[in-house]
Structure formats: structure tokens, C-alpha cells
Protein backbone atom coordinates (compact mmCIF):
# COMPACT_ATOMS: atom_id res chain seq x y z
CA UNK A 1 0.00 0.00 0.00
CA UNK A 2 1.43 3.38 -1.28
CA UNK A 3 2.07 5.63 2.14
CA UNK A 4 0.58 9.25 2.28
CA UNK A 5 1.76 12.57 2.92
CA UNK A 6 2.88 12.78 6.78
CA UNK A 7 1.95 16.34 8.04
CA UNK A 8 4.17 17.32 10.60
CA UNK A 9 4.18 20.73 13.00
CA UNK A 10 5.86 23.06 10.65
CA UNK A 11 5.34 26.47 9.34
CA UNK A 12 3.95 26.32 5.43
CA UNK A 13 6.16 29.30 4.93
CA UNK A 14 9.68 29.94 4.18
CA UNK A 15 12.18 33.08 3.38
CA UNK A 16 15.56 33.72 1.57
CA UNK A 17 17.64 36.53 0.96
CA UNK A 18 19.46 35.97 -2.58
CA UNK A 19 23.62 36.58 -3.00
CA UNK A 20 22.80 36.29 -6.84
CA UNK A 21 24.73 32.88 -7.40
CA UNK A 22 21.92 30.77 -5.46
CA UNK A 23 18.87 29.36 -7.68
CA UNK A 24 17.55 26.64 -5.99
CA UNK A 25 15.49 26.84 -2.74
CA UNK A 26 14.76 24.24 -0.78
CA UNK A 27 11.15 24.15 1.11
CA UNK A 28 10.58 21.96 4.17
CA UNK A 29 7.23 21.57 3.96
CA UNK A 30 5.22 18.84 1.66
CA UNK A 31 3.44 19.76 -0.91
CA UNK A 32 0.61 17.38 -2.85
CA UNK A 33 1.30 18.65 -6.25
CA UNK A 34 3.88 21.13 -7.89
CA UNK A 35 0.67 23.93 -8.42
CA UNK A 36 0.74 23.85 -4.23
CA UNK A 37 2.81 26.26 -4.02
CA UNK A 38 3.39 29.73 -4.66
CA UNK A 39 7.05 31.65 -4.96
CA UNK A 40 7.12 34.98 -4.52
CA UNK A 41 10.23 36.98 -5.63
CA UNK A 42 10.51 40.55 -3.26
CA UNK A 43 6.76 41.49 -3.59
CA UNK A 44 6.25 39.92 -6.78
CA UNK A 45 4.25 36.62 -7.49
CA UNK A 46 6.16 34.39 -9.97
CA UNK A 47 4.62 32.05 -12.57
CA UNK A 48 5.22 28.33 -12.20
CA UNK A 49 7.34 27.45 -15.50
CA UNK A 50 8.00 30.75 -16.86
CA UNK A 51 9.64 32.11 -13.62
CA UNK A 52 10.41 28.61 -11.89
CA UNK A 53 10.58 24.81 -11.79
CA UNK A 54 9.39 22.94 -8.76
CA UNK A 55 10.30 19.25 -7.33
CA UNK A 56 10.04 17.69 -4.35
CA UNK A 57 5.94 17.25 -4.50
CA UNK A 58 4.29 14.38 -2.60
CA UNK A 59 7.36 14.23 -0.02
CA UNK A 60 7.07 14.22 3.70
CA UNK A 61 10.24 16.49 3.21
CA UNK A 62 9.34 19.17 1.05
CA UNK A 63 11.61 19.44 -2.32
CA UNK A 64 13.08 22.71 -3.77
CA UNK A 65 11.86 25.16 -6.24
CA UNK A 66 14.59 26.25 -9.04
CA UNK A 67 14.92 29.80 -10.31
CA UNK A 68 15.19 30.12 -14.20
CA UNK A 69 16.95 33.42 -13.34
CA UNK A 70 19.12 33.21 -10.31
CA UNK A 71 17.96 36.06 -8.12
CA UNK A 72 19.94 39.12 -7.13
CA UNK A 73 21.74 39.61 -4.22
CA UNK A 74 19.64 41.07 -1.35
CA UNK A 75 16.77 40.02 -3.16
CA UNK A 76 13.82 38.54 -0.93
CA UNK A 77 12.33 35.22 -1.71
CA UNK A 78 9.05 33.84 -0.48
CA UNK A 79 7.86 30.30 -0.93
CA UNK A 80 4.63 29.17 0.53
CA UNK A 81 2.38 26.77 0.26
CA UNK A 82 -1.22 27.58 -0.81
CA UNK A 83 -3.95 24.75 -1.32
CA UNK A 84 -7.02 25.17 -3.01
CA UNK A 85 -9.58 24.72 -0.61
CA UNK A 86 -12.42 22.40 -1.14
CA UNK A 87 -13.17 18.65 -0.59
CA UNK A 88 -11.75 16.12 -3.26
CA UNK A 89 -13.20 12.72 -1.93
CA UNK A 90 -16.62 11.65 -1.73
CA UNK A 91 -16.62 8.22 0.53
CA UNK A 92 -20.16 6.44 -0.75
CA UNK A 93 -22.44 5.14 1.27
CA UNK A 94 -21.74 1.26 2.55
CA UNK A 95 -18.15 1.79 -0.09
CA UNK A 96 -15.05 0.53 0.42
CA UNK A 97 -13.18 2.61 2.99
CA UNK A 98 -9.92 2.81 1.96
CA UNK A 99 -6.94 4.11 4.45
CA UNK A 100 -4.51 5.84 2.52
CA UNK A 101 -7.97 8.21 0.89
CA UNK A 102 -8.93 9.12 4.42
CA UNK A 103 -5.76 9.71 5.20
CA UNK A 104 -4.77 12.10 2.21
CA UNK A 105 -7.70 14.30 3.08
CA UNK A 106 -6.83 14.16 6.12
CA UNK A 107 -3.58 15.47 5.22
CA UNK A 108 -4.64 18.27 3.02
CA UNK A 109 -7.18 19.12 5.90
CA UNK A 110 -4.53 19.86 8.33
CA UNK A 111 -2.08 21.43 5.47
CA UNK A 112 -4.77 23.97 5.34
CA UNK A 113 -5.77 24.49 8.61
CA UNK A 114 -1.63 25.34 8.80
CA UNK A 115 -1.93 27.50 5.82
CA UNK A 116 -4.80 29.61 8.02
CA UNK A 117 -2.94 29.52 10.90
CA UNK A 118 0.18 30.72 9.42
CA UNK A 119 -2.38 33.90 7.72
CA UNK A 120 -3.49 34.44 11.20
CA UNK A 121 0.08 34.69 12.92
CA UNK A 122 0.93 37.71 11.01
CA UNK A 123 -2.48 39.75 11.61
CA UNK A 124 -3.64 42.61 14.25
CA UNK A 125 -5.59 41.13 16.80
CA UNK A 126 -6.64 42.06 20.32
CA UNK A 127 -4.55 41.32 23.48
CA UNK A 128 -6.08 38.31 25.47
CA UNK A 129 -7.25 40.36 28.65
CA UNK A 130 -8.22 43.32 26.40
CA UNK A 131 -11.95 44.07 26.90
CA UNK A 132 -14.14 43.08 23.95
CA UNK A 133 -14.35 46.10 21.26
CA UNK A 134 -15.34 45.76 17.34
CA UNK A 135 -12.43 46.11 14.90
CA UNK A 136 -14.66 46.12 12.12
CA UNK A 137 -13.74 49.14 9.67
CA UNK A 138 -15.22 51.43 8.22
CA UNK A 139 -17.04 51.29 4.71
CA UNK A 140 -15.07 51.56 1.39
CA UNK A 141 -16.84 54.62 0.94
CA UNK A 142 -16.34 55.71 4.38
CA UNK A 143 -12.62 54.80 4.29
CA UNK A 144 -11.58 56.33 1.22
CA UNK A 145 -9.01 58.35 1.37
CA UNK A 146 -8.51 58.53 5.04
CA UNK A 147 -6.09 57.57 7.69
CA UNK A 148 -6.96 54.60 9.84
CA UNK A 149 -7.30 55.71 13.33
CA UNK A 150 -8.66 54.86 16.94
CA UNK A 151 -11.64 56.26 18.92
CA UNK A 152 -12.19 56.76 22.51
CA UNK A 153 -13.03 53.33 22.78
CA UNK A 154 -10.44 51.94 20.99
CA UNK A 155 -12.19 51.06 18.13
CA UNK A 156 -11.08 51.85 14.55
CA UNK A 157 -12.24 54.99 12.85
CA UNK A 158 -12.00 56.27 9.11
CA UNK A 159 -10.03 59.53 10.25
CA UNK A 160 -9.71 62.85 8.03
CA UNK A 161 -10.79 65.77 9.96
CA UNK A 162 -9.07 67.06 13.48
CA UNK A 163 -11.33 64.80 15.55
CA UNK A 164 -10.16 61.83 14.07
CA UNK A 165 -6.51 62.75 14.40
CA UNK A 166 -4.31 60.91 17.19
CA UNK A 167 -3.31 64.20 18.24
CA UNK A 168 -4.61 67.33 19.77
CA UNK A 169 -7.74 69.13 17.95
CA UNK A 170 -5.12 72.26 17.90
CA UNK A 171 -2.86 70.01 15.99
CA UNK A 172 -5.10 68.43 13.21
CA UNK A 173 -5.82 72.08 12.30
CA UNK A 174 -2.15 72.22 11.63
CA UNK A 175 -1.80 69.42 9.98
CA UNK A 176 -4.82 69.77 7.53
CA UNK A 177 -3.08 72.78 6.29
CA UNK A 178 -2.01 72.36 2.58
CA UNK A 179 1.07 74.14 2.75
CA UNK A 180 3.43 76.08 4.89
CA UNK A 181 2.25 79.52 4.65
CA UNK A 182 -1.58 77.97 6.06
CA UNK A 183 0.31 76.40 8.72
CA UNK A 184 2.15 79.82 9.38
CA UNK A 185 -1.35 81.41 9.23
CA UNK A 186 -2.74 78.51 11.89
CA UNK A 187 0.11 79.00 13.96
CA UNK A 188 -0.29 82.99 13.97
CA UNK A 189 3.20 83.06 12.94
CA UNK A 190 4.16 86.11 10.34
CA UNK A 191 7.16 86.67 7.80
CA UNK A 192 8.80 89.79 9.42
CA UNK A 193 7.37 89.79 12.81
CA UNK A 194 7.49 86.08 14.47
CA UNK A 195 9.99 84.29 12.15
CA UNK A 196 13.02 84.59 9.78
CA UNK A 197 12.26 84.08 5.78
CA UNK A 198 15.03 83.38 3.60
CA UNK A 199 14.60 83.04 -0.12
CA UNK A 200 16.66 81.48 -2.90
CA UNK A 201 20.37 81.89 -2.16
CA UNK A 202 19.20 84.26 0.78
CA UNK A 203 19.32 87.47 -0.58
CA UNK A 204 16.07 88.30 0.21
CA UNK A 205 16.02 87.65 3.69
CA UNK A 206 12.80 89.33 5.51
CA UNK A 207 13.69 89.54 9.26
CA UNK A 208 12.28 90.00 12.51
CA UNK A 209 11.31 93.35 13.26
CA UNK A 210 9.92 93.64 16.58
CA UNK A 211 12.81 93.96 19.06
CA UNK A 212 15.07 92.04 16.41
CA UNK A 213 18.73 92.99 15.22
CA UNK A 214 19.00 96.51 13.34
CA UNK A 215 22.14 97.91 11.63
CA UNK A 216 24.17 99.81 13.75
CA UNK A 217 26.62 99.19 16.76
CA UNK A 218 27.06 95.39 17.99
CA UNK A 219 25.24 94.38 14.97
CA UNK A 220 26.37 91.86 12.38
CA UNK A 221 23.96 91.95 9.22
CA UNK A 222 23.78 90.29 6.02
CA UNK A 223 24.21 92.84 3.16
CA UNK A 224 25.25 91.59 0.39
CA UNK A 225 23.19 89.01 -2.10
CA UNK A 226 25.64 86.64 -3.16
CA UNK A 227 28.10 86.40 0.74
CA UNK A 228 26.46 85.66 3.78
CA UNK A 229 28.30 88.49 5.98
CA UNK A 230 30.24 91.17 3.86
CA UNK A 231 30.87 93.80 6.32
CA UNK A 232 31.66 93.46 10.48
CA UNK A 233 31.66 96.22 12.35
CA UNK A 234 32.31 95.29 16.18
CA UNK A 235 31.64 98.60 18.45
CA UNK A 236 31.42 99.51 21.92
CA UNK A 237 27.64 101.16 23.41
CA UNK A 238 29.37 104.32 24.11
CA UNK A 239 27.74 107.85 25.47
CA UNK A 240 29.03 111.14 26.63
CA UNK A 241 28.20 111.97 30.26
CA UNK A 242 28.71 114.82 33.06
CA UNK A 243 28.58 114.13 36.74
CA UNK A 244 26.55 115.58 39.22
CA UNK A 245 28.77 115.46 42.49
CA UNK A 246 26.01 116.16 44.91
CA UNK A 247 23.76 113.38 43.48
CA UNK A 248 26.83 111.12 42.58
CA UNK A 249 24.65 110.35 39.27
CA UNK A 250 26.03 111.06 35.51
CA UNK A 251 24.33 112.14 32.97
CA UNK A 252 24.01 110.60 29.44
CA UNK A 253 21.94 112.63 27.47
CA UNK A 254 19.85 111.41 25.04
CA UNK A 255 20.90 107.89 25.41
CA UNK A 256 18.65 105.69 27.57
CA UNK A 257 19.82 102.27 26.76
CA UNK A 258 21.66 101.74 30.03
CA UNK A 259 20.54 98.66 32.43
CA UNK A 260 20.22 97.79 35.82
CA UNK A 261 23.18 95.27 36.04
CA UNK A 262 25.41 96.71 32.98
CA UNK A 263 28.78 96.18 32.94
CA UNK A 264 30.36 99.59 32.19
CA UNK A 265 33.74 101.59 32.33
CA UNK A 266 34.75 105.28 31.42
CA UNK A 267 37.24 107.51 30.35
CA UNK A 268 37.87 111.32 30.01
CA UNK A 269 39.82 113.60 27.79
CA UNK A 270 41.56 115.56 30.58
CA UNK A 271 40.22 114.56 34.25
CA UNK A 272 37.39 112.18 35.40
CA UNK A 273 35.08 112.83 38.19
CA UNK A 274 36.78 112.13 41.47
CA UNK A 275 35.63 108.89 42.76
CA UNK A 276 36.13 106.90 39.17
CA UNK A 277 39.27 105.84 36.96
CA UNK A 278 39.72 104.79 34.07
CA UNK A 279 40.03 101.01 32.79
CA UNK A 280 38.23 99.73 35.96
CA UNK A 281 34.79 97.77 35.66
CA UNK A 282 31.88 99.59 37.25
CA UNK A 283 28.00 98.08 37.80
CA UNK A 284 25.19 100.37 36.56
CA UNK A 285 22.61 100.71 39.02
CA UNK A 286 19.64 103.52 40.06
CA UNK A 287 18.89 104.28 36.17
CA UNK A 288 16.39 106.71 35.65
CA UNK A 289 15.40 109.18 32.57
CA UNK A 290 18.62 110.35 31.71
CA UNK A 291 20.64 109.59 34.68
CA UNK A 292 22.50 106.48 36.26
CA UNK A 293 24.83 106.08 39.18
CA UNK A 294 27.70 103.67 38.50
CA UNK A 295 28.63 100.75 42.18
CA UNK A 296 31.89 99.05 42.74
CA UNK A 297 29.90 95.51 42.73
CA UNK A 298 26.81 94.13 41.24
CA UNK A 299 23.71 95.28 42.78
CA UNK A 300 26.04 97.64 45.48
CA UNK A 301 26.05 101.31 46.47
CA UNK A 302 26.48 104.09 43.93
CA UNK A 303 30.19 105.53 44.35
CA UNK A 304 30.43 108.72 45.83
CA UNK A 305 31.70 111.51 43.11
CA UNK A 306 32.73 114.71 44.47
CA UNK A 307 33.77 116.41 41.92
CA UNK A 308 32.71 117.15 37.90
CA UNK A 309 35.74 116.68 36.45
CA UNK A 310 37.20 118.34 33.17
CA UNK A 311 36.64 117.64 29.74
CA UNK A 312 34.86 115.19 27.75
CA UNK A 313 33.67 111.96 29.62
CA UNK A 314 32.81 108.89 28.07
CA UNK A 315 30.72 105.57 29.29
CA UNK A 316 30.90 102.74 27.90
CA UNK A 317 29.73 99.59 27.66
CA UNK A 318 32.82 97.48 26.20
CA UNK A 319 32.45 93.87 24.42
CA UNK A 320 34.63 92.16 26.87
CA UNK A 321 36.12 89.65 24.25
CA UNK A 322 35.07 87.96 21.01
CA UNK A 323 36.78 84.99 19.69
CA UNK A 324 35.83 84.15 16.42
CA UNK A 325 37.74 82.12 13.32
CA UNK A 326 39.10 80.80 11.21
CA UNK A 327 37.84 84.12 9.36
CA UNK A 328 38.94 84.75 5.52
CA UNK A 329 38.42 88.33 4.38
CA UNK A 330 38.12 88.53 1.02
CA UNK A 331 39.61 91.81 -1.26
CA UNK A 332 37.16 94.37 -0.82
CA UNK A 333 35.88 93.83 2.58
CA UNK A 334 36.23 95.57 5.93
CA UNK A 335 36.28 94.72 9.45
CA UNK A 336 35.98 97.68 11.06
CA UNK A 337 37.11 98.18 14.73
CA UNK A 338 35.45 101.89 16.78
CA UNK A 339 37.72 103.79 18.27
CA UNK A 340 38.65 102.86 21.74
CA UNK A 341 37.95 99.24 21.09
CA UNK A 342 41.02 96.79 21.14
CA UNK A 343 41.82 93.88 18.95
CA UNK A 344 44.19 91.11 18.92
CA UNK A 345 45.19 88.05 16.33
CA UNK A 346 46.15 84.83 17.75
């Protein structure tokens, strides 16, 4: 008596990556007839014949399916098995009952009971101790053309407006947006005002304007359209000033841009105020309209001046030290240093 197909507990389902000098791949699994399986080369179904040979069918071993053209390298290839399902026997009424026919439906029972199994093992499915929720989707016509997405409950939604988003109702209205300059509008972000806008090779760069950069001292601005810097200028915040000895507060004039907390020194064309020198550090404190008083230490006393002075005095508020490089200044460009300002090369 001719045996039958022994089904044993094995996967129906086998992978290879190719190194483009192997053609032959061997599956482990039996097959009933060479049509029982299906070889799949990357994402693409191949055709028995045309694409492939197959032997090995009606083993208990499997047998090997044979590339016509060996496969590249890093190539992926799939072969699984893949029975037609229906019923091929019919056992008659008061027949003979034969072994080895039970037995081969048998077989191709179980082969495709693996086959669903195997489908099953690489689906979504709830966790065990999950509470009971429908995954059912949506309709095609409720689906089309929208993300797949998750409800309060948990159960799967047909998602295209903000509600449906896994993310905050402010940030499906951002991400709705069609382009950048409705996201901009969304965000309440404007060119000139809340962000930087540089076009093409940067030349016309739109900055920010409120409390932003502006040409002038301590300022380092693009203004050229083909180099991103083409002049520095690196300045002291410098004022004229005249002391009041019996307030020990100087005046600067017009300028108001002294802080609480500045680091300042000062200097004088013939004889500062008594009570200051030149080239020491001084704290600015008690600013008012057009008036500070200058403190040996942050946050201290104002220093007592007795005395105007003579000539010109200057405050200033020095950049300490700037280290920048390597630097390459090209023919035609300056780096200008104000007056009173120091500078060194290392």
C-alpha cells in the first residue's frame, strides 16, 4: 500500500535573501502537487514554468523550487504553500473505505488548517485580557481616502478631519493645512514679525522686526546678495556723560539704553570725576530718565563723586572679548574696529 503525505508541526512558509549565485530553494514543507505552491520573488508573485521549476511534490520532506533566473543579491524570496480549498473525496455510502484516501484528506485538511494559521500569525488582533471592542472598519466609501485611526473606545475609525486625528484638535488644524504659509497662518506666525524668511540663495532675507537685530553698533547683518556676511563692524555702546557730584549720578543725554546690572567703564579727555578711573569695571545701578549712578559691585552702592571733572567723559559699555575664526576676508571687505575698542590676532 502506497504511504501518504505525513503532516508534521511546521510552518507552510519559508524566506531567503538571494547573494545572486543561489537558484535553488529548498522548502521543508510537503506539498501534494507542484501547483501547491506559490514563490514569490521581493513582492512579486512568480509564474510556475516561466519564472520557476518545482520538485520535491508528494514528499514528507518538502523538495526545492529552481529559479530560471538566479535572483539578485539582497533580493527577498518567499515560498509558501497555498492549497485550493475544497473537498476532493466523496466516501459512498456502505463503499469501500480505503486508508490511505482518508488519510490524504486528512492530510490536506490539516495542510490547510496550517496555511490559516500561518495567515493568522501575522495579523492585528486584540490582546487576550483586552476588553471586547469591534475592529470592524469602516465602509469603502467611508474609508476612502482617510487615515486609519482609533476612537475613545479603541475602536477603529476612518479619520480625516481634526477629531479623528491621534493628536490634539489644535494640531489636526495644523496638519490639515495644505502648505506652509496655512500652517504659518494657523500657527499665527508672520514673515517679518514672528519668524526669519530666507529666499533662494538668501538674498532676500525678511527679518524679525519687533525687538530684532537693526544695523548699527554690535550688529552683524547680512548685506550683500551673493556672501552671507560682507561687512563686520564690532563697536562699543558708548555715550558722553557729566557728573553731578552732589547726586553722585552722571548724565548721558539722550541715550537711555543703560541697564540695571550693565557692565560699564569710562574715560575722560583731561580729568574724570573724582571717585572713578579709568580702565576699571563699574556696575550700573539707580537708572532713571537720563541719569544712572555707577557701584563698585553688582547690585552695590552708587560711588560717591565729588567732583565734575574736566573735559569730555565717556561711558561705555565694552564687548569684553570675542573669539571668532578661522575668518577669511576677502579683497574688498572691511572689518571695522570703533575707536577705543582693542583687537588682537592669535
Amino acid at each position: 500500500m502506497a504511504e501518504h503525505i505525513k503532516i508534521g508541526d511546521i510552518s507552510p512558509r519559508i524566506q531567503y535573501t538571494g547573494d545572486g549565485a543561489q537558484a535553488a530553494f529548498t522548502y521543508p514543507f510537503p506539498i501534494f502537487a507542484d501547483a501547491d505552491i506559490q514563490v514569490y520573488l521581493d513582492d512579486t508573485l512568480q509564474t510556475i514554468t516561466t519564472h520557476y521549476t518545482v520538485s520535491g511534490a508528494g514528499s514528507d520532506a518538502g523538495g526545492t523550487a529552481t529559479f530560471v533566473t538566479t535572483p539578485s543579491v539582497n533580493s527577498t524570496v518567499t515560498l509558501v504553500r497555498s492549497l485550493v480549498v475544497k473537498r476532493e473525496t466523496d466516501f459512498q455510502e456502505s463503499g469501500e473505505f480505503r486508508a490511505k484516501v482518508i488519510n490524504d484528506e486528512l492530510d490536506k485538511i490539516i495542510a490547510m488548517i496550517q496555511e490559516i494559521d500561518d495567515e493568522l500569525g501575522r495579523g492585528l488582533f486584540l490582546s487576550t485580557t483586552d476588553t471586547a471592542n469591534t475592529l470592524t472598519l469602516p465602509t469603502v466609501a467611508s474609508r476612502a481616502n482617510k487615515y486609519l485611526a482609533f476612537d475613545a473606545s479603541g475602536n477603529p475609525i476612518a479619520a480625516v478631519d481634526p477629531g479623528g486625528y491621534p493628536a490634539s484638535a489644535f494640531m489636526g488644524t495644523v496638519m490639515d493645512d495644505p502648505d506652509a504659509a496655512s500652517a504659518r497662518i494657523t500657527l499665527g506666525l508672520a514673515i517679518g514679525s514672528d519668524v526669519l524668511s530666507p529666499t533662494g540663495d538668501g538674498s532676500a532675507l525678511t527679518g524679525i522686526t519687533g525687538g530684532g537685530p537693526s544695523l548699527g553698533t554690535n550688529s552683524i547683518l547680512r548685506s550683500n546678495a551673493k556672501n552671507v556676511i560682507e561687512n563686520i563692524t564690532v563697536a562699543d555702546h558708548i555715550a558722553t556723560f557729566t557728573a553731578d557730584a552732589g547726586a553722585d549720578t552722571i548724565s548721558r543725554g539722550t541715550d537711555d539704553d543703560f541697564a540695571n546690572g550693565d557692565t560699564v567703564y569710562v574715560s575722560s579727555t583731561t580729568t574724570l570725576p573724582a571717585g572713578l578711573a579709568a580702565a576699571t569695571e563699574y556696575y550700573v545701578v539707580g537708572v532713571a530718565a537720563a541719569t544712572l549712578q555707577l557701584a563698585a559691585t553688582y547690585g552695590g552702592a552708587a560711588i560717591n563723586i565729588t567732583d565734575a571733572g574736566t573735559g569730555t567723559h565717556t561711558i561705555y559699555q565694552a564687548i569684553n572679548a570675542m573669539s571668532v575664526g578661522p575668518i577669511t576676508v576677502e579683497p574688498g571687505f572691511a572689518v571695522t574696529v570703533e575707536t577705543g575698542s582693542t583687537w588682537s590676532t592669535v
